[in-house]
Protein backbone atom coordinates (compact mmCIF):
# COMPACT_ATOMS: atom_id res chain seq x y z
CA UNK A 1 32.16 24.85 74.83
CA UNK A 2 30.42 21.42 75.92
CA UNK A 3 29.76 18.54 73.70
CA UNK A 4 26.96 18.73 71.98
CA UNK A 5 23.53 16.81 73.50
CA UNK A 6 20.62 16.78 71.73
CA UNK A 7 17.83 17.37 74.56
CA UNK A 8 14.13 18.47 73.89
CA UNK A 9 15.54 22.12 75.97
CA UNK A 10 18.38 22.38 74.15
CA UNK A 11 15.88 22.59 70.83
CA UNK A 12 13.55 25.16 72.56
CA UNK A 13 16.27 27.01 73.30
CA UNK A 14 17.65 26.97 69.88
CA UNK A 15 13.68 27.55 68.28
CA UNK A 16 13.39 30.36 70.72
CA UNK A 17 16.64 32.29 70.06
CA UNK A 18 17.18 32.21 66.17
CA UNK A 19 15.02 34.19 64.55
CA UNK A 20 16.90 37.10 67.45
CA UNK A 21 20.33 36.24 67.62
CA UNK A 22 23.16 35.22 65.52
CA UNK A 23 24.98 31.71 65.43
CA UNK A 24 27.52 33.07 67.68
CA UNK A 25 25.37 34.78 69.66
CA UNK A 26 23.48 31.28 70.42
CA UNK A 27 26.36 29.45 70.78
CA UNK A 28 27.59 31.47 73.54
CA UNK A 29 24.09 31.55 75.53
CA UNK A 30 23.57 27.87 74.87
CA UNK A 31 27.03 26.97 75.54
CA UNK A 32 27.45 24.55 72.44
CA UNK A 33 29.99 24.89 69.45
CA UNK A 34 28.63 27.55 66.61
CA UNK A 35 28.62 24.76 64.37
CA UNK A 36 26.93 22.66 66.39
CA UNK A 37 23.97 24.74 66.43
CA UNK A 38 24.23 25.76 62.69
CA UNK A 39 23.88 21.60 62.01
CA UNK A 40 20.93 21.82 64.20
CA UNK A 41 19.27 24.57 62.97
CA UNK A 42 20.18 23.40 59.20
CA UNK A 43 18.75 20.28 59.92
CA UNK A 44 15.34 21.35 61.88
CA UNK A 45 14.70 23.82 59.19
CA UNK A 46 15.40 26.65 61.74
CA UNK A 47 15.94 29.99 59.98
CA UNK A 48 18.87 31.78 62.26
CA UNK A 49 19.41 35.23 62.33
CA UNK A 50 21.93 36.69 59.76
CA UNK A 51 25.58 37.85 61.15
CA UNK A 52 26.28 41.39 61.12
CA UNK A 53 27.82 43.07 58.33
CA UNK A 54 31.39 42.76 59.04
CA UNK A 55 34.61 42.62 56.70
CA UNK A 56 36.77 39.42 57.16
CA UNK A 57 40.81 39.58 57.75
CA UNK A 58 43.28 37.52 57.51
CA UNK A 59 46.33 37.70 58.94
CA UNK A 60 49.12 35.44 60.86
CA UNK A 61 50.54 35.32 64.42
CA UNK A 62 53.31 33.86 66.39
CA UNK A 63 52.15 30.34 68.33
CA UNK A 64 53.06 32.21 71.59
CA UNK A 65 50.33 34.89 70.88
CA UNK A 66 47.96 32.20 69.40
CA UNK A 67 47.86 30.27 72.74
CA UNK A 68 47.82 33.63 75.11
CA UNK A 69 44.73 34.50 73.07
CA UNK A 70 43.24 31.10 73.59
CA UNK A 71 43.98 31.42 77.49
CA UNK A 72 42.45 34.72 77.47
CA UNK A 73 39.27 33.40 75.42
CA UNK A 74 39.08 30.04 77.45
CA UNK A 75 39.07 31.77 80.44
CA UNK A 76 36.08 33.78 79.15
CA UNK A 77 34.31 30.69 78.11
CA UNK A 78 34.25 32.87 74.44
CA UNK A 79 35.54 31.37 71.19
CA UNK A 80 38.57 32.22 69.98
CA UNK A 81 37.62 34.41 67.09
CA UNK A 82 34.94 35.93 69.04
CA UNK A 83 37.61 37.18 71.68
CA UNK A 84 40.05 38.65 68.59
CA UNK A 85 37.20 40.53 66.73
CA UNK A 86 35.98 42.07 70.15
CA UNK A 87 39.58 43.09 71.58
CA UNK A 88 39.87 44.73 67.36
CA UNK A 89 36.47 46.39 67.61
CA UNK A 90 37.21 47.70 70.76
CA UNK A 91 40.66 49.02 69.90
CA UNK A 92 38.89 50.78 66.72
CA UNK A 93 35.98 52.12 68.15
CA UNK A 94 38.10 53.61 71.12
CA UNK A 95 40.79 54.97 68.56
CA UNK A 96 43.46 52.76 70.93
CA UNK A 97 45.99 52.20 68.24
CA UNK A 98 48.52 54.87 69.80
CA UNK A 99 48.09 53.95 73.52
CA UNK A 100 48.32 49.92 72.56
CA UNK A 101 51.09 50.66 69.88
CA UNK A 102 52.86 53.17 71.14
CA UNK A 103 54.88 53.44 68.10
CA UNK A 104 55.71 57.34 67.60
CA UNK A 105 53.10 57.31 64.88
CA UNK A 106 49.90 59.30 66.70
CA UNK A 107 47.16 60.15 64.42
């Protein structure tokens, strides 16, 4: 993500894509920080688009596979979390825990 820079397109852009897309959503097609445009939007009245329903988790891993995953996100210009909830989604909705796992434990 790019520093922030308040320009008159940047807060079309932002007026234009709220009331459609999340925070995340507009981060990403913007290219600014999430909370970058959630200060915006807070402070411009802007009503944004609520998130998905989604259930949070938390959960620990080693600093090795903390900076892989940032590589991998970086390289996607994605955030971080963005990249982890997709690769999880993906791995439930394609029933990939055996094939990824590969732990003697097939459902």
């Amino acid at each position: 993500m790019t520093k922030f820079v308040h320009t008159p397109e940047i807060s079309e852009k932002l007026r234009e894509l709220a009331p459609s897309h999340t925070v995340q959503e507009i981060a990403r097609i913007v290219g600014i920080a999430p909370n970058s445009v959630t200060s915006f939007c807070k402070v411009a009245g802007i009503k944004i688009k609520p998130g998905r329903d989604k259930q949070r988790f938390s959960t620990k891993i080693s600093i090795d596979a903390a900076v892989e995953m940032q590589r991998a996100a970086d390289s996607r210009r994605m955030d971080v979390n963005d990249l982890i909830c997709k690769l999880l989604e993906t791995i439930a909705k394609d029933h990939m825990f055996d094939a990824i796992l590969d732990d003697g434990h097939a459902t």
